[in-house]
N, C-alpha and C. Protein backbone atom coordinates (compact mmCIF):
# COMPACT_ATOMS: atom_id res chain seq x y z
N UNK A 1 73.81 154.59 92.08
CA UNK A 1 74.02 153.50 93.01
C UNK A 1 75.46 153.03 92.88
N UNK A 2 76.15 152.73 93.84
CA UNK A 2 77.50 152.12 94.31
C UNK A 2 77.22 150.49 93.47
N UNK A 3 78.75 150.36 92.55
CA UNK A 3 78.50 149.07 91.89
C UNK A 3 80.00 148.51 92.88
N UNK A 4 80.10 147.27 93.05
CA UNK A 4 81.44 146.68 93.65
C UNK A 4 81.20 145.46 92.49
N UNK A 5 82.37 145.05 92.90
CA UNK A 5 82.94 143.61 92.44
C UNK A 5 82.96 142.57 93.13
N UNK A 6 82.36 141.35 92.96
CA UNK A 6 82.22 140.50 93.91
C UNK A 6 82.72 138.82 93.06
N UNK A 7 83.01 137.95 93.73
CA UNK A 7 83.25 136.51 93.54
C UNK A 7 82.23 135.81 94.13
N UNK A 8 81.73 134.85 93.44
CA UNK A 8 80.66 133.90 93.24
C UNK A 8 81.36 132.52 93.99
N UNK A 9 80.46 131.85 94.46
CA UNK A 9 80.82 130.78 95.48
C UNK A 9 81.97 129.51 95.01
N UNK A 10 81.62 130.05 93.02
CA UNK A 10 82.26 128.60 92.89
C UNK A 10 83.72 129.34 92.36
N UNK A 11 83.45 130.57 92.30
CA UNK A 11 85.16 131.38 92.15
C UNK A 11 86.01 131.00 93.39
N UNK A 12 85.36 130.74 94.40
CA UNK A 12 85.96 131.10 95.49
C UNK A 12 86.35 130.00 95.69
N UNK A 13 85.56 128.62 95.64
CA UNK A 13 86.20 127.37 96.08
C UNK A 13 86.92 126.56 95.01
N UNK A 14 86.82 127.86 93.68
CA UNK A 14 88.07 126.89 92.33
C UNK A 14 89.71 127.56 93.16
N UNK A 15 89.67 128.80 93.89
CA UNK A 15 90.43 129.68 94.24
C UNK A 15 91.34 128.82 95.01
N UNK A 16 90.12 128.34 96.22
CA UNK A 16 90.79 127.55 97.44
C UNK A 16 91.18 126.25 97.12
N UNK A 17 90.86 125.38 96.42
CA UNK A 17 91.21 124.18 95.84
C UNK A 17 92.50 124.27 95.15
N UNK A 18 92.37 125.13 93.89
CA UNK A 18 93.69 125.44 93.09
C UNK A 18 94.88 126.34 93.56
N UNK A 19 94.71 127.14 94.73
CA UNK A 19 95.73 127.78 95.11
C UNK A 19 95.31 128.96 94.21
N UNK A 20 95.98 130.14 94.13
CA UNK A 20 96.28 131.32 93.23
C UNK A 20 97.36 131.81 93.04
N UNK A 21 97.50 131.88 92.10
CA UNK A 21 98.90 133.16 91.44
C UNK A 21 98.14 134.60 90.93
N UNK A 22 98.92 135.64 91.06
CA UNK A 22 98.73 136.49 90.52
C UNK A 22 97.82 136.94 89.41
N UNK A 23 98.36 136.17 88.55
CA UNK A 23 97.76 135.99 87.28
C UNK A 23 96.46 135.90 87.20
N UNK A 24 96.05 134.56 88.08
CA UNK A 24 94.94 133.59 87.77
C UNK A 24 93.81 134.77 88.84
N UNK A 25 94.34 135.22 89.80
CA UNK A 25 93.92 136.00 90.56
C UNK A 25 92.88 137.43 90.08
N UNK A 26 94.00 137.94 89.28
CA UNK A 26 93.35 138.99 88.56
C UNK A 26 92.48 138.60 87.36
N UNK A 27 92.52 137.66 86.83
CA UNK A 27 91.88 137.25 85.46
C UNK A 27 90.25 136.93 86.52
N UNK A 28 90.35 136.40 87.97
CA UNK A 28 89.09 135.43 87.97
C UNK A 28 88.15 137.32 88.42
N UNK A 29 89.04 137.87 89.15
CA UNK A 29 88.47 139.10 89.62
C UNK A 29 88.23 139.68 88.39
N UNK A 30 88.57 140.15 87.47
CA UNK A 30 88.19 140.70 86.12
C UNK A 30 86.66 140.02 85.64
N UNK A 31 86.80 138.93 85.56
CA UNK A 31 85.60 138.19 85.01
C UNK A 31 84.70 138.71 85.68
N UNK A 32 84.67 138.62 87.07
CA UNK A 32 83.73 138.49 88.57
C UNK A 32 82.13 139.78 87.78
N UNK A 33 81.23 139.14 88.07
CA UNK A 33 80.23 140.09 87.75
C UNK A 33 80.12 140.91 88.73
N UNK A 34 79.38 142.28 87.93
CA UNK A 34 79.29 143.75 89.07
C UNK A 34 77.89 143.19 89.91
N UNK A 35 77.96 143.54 91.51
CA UNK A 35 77.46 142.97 92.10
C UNK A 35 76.59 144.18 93.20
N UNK A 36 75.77 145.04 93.00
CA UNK A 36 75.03 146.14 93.19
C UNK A 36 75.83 146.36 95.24
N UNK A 37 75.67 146.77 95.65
CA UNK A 37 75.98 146.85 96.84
C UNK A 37 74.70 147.61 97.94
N UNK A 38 74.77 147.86 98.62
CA UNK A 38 73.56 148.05 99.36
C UNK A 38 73.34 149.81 99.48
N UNK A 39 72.10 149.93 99.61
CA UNK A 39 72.40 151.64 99.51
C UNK A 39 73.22 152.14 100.71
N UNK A 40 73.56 153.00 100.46
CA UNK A 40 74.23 153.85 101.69
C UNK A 40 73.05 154.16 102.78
N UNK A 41 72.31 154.92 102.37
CA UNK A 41 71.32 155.51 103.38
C UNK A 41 69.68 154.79 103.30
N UNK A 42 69.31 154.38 104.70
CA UNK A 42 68.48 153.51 104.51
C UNK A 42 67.09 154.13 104.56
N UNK A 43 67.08 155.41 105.13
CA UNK A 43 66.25 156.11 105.40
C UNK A 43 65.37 155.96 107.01
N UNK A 44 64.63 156.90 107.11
CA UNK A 44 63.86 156.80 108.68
C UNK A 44 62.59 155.43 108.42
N UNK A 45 62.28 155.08 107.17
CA UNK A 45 61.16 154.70 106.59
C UNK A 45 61.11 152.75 106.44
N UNK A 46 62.77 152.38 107.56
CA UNK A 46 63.10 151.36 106.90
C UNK A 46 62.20 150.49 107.98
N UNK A 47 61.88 149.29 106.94
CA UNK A 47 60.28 148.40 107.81
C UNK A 47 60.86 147.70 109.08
N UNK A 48 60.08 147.58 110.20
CA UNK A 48 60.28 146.96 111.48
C UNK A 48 60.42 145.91 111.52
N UNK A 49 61.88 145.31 112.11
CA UNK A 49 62.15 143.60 112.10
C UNK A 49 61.43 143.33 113.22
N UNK A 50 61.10 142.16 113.60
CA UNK A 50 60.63 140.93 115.00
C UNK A 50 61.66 141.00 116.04
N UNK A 51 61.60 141.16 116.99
CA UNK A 51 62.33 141.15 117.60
C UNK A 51 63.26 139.61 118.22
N UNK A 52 64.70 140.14 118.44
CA UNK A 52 65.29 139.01 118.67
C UNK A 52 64.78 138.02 119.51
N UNK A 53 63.54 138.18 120.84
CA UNK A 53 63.55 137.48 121.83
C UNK A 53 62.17 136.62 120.69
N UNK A 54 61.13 137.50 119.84
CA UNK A 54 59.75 137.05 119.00
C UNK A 54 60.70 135.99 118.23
N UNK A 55 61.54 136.14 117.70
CA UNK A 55 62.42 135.43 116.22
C UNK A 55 62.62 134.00 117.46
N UNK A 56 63.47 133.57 118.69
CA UNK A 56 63.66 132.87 119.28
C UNK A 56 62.76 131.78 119.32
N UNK A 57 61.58 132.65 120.10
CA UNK A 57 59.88 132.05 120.68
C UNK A 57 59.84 131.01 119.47
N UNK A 58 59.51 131.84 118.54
CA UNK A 58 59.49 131.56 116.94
C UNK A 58 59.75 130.11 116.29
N UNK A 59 61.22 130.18 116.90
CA UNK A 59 62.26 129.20 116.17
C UNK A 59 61.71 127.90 117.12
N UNK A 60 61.49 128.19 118.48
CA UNK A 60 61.80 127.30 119.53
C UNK A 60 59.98 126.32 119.56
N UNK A 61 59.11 127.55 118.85
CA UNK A 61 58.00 126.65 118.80
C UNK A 61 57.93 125.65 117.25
N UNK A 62 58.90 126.10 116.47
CA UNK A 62 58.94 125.03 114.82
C UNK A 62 59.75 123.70 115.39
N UNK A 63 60.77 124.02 116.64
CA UNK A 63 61.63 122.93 116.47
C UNK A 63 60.82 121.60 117.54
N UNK A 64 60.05 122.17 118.16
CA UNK A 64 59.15 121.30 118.89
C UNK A 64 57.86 120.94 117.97
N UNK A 65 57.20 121.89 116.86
CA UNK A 65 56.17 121.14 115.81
C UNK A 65 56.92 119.74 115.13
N UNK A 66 58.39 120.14 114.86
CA UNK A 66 59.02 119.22 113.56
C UNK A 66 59.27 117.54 114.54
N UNK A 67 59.57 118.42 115.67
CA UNK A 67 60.49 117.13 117.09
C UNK A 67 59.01 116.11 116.61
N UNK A 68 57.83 116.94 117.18
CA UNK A 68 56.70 115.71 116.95
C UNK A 68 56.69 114.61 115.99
N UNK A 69 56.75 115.19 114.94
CA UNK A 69 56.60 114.47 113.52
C UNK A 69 57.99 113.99 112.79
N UNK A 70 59.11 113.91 113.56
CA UNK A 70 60.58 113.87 112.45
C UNK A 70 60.70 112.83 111.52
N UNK A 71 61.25 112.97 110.34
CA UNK A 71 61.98 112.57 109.45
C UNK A 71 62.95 111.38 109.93
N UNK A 72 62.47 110.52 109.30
CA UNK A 72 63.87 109.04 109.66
C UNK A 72 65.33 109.72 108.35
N UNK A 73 66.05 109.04 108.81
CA UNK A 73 67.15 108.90 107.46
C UNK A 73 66.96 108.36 106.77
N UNK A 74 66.19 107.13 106.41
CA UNK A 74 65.73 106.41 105.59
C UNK A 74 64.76 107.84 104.36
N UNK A 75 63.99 108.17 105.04
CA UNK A 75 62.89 109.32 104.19
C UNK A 75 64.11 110.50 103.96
N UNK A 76 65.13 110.85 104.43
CA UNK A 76 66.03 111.64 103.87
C UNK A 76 66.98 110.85 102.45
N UNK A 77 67.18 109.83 103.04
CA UNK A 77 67.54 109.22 101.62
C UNK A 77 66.52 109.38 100.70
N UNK A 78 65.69 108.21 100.84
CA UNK A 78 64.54 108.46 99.92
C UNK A 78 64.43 109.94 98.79
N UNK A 79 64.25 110.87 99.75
CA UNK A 79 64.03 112.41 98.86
C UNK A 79 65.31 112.53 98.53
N UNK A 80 66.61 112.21 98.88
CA UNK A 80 67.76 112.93 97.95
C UNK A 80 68.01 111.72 96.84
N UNK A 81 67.55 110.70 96.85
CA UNK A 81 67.75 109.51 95.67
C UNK A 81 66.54 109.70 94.65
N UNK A 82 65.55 110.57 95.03
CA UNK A 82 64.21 110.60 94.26
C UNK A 82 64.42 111.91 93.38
N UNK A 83 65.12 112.99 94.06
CA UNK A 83 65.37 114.36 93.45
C UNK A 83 66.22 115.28 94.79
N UNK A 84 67.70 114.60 94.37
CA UNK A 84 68.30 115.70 95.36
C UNK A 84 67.99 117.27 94.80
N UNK A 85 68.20 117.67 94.09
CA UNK A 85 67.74 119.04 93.93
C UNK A 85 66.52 119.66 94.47
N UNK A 86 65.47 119.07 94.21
CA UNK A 86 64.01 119.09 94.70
C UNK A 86 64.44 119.08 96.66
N UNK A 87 64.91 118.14 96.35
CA UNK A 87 65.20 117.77 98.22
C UNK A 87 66.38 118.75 99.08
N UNK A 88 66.72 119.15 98.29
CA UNK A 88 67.84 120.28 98.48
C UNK A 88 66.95 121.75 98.68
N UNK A 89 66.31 121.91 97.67
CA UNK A 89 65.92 123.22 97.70
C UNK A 89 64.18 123.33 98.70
N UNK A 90 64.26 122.41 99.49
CA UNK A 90 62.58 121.65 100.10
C UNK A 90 63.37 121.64 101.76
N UNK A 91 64.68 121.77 101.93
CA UNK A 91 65.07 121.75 103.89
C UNK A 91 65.98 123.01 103.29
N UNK A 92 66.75 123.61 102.42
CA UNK A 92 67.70 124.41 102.75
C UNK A 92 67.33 125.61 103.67
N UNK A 93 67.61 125.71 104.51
CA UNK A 93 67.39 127.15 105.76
C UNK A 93 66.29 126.62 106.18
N UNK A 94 65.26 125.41 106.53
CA UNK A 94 64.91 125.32 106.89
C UNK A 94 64.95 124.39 108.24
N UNK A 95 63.90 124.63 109.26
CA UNK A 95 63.91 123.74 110.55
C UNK A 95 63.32 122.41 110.51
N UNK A 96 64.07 121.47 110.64
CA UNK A 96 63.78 120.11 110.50
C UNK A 96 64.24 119.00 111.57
N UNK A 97 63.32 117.91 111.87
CA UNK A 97 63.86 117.00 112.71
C UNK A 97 63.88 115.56 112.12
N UNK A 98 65.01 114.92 112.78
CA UNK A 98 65.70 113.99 111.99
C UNK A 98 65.86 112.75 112.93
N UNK A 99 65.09 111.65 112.78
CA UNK A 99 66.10 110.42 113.90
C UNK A 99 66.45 109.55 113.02
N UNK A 100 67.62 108.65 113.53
CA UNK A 100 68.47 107.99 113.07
C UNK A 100 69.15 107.46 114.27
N UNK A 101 70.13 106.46 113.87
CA UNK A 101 71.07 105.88 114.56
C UNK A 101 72.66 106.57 114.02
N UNK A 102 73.10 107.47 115.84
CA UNK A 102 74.63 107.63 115.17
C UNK A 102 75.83 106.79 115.05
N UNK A 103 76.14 107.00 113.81
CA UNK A 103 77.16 106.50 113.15
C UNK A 103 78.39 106.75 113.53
N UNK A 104 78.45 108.03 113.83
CA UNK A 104 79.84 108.45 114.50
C UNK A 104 80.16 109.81 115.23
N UNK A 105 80.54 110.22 115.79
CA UNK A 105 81.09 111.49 116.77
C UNK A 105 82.45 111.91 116.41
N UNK A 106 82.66 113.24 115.38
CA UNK A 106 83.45 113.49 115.02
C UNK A 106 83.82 115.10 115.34
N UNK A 107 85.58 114.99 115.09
CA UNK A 107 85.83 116.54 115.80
C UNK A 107 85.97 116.86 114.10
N UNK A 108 85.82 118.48 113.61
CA UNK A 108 85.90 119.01 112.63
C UNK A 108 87.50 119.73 112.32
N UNK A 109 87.67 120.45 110.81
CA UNK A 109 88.26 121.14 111.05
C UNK A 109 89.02 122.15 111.75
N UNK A 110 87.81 122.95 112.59
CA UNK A 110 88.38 124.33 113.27
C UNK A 110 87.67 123.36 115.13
N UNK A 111 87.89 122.68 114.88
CA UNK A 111 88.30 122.05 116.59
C UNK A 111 86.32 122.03 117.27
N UNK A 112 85.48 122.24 116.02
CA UNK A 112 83.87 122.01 116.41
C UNK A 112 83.75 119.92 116.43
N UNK A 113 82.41 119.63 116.98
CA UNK A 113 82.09 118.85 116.42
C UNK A 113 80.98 118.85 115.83
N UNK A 114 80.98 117.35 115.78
CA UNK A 114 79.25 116.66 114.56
C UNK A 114 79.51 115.42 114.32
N UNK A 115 77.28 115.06 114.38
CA UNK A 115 78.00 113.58 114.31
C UNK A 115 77.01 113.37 112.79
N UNK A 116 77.19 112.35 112.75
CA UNK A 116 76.80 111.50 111.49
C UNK A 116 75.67 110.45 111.92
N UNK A 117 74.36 110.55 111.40
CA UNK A 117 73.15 109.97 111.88
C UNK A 117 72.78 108.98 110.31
N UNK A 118 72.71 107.51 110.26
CA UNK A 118 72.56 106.73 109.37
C UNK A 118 71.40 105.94 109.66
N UNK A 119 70.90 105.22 108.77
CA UNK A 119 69.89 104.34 108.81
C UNK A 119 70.24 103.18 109.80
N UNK A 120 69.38 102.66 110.84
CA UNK A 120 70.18 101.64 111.71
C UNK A 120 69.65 100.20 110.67
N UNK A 121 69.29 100.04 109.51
CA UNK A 121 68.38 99.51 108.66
C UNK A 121 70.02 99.41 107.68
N UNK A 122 70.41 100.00 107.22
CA UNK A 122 71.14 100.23 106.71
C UNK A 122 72.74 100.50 107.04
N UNK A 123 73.41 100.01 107.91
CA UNK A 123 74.71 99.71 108.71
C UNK A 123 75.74 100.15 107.32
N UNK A 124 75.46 99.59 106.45
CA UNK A 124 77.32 99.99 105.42
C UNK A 124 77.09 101.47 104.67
N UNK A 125 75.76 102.00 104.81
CA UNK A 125 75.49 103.33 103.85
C UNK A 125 76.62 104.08 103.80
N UNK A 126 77.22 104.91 102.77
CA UNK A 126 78.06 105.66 103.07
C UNK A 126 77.60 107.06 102.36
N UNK A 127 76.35 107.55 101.87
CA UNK A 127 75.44 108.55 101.25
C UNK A 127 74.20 108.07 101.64
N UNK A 128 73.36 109.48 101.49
CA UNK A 128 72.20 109.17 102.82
C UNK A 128 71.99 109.16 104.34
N UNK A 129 73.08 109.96 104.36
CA UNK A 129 73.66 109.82 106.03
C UNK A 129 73.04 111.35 106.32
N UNK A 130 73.05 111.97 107.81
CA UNK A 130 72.69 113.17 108.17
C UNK A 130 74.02 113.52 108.74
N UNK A 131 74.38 114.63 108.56
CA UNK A 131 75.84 115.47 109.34
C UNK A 131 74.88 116.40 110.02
N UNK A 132 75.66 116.12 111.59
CA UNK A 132 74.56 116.98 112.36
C UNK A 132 75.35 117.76 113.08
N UNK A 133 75.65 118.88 112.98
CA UNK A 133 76.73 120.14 113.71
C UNK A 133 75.81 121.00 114.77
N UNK A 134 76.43 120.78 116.20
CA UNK A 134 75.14 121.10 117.22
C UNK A 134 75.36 122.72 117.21
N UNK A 135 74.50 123.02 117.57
CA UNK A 135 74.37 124.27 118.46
C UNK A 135 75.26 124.61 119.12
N UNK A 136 75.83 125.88 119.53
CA UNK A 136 77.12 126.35 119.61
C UNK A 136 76.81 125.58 121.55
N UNK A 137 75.19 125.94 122.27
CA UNK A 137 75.30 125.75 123.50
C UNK A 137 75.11 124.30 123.88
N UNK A 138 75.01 123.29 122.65
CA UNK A 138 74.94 121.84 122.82
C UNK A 138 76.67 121.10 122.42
N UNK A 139 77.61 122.05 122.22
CA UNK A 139 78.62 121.31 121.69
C UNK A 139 79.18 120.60 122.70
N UNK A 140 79.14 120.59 123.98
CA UNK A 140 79.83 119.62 124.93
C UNK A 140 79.06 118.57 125.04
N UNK A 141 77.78 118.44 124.74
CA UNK A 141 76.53 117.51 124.68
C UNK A 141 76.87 116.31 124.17
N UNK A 142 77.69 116.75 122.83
CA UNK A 142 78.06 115.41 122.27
C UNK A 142 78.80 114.33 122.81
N UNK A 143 79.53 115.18 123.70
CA UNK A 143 80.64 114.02 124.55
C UNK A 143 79.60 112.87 125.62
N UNK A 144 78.38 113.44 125.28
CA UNK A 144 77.41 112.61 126.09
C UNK A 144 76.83 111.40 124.79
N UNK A 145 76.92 111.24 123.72
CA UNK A 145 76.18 110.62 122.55
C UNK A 145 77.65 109.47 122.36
N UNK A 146 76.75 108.17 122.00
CA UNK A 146 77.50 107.13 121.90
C UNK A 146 77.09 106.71 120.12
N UNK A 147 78.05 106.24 119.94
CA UNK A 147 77.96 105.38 118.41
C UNK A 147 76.59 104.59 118.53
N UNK A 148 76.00 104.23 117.84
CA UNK A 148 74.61 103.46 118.04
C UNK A 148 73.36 103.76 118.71
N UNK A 149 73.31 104.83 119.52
CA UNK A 149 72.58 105.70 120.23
C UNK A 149 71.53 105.93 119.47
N UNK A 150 70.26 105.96 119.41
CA UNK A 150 68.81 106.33 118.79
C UNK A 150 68.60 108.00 119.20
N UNK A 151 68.55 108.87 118.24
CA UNK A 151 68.53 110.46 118.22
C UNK A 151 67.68 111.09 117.25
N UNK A 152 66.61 111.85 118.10
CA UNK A 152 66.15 112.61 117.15
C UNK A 152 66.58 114.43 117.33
N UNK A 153 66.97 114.95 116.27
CA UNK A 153 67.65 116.07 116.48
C UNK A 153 66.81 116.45 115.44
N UNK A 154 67.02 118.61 115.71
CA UNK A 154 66.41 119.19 115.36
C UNK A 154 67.46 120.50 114.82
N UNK A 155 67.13 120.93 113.47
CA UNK A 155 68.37 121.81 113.22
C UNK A 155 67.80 122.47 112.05
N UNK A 156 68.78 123.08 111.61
CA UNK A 156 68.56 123.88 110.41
C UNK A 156 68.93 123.20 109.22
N UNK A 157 68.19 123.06 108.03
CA UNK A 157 69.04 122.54 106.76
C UNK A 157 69.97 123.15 106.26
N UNK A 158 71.38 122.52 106.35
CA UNK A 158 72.43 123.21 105.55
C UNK A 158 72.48 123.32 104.31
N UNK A 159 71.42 121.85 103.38
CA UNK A 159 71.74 121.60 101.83
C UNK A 159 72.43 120.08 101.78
N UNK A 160 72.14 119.96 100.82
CA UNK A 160 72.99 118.45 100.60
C UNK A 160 74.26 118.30 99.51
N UNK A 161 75.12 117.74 100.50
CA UNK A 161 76.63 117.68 100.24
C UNK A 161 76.95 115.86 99.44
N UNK A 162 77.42 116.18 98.50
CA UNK A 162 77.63 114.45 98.37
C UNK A 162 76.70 113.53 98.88
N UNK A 163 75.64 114.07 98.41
CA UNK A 163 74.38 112.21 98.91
C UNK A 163 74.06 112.50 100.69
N UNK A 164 74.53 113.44 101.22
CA UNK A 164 74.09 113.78 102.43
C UNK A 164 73.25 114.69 102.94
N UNK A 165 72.59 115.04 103.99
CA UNK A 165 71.90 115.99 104.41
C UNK A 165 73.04 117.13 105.84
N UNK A 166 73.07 117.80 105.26
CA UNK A 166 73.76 118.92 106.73
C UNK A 166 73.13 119.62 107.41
N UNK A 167 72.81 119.28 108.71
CA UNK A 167 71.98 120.27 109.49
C UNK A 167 72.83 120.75 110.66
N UNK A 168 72.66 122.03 110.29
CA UNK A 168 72.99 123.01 110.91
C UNK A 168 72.42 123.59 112.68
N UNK A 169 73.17 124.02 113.57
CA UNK A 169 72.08 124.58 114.94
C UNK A 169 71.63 123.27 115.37
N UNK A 170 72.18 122.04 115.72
CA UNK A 170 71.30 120.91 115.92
C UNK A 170 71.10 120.79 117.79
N UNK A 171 70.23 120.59 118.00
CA UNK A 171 69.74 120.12 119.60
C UNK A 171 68.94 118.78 119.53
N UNK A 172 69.42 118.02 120.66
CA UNK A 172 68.41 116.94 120.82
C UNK A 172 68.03 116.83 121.83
């Protein structure tokens, strides 16, 4: 089997934080554990995926089960103040719906947006908040969402960042 060399998530963001030299470069790649790579040949025997339009259906009937029943921000706090880890590893990749009051409408780094969904219970929170990054076909949507606006959105769990929840793919 084909072995490669690979960097681990937190190589990568000591990398991007600290800059690199040469040096530091080759020492972190040296360390880097051998990281198996995928076989070459997959064979005629390899098992049948769902198809893209079944995977859709799929997605589009969880985000209407979750829409029914959503999650306040308040109960997202709650679980990341009770056991962010637990609460981390309980939405990550998963489909979840969320209402809240937004907090704010923000443009990102690479020119996306997302907004920020807070407890309307809770006005000064600054952890416990939801970061909600829409759907690539809802991103003009936002220019429709006002500060204070009541939203329940539906997305993917990104994981929790600093006392927050990130959901990913969001539609409302």
């Amino acid at each position: 089997m084909n072995q490669k060399r690979g960097l681990s998530t937190f190589t990568i963001v000591v990398l991007a934080l600290f800059g690199t030299c040469s040096v530091c470069t080759v020492g972190v790649v040296a360390m880097a554990p051998d990281v198996p790579s995928a076989p070459a040949d997959v064979g005629p025997n390899k098992s049948v995926q769902p198809s893209e339009v079944d995977q859709q259906e799929h997605e589009k009937k969880l985000r209407a089960e979750q829409s029914a029943n959503p999650l306040t921000v308040a109960d997202v706090k709650a679980g990341i103040d009770a056991n962010e880890a637990k609460f981390n590893m309980q939405t990550k990749d998963k489909i979840m719906a969320v209402s809240g009051e937004v907090d704010s409408i923000k443009e990102d780094l690479f020119g996306g947006y997302f907004m920020v969904l807070k407890d309307p219970k809770d006005p000064l929170a600054l952890v416990g908040t939801v970061h909600c990054k829409p759907a690539e076909q809802n991103s003009q949507r936002v220019m429709e969402v006002n500060k204070g606006d009541m939203l329940t959105v539906t997305g993917v769990g990104g994981g929790v960042i600093m006392g927050s929840l990130m959901l990913n793919e969001c539609e409302w």
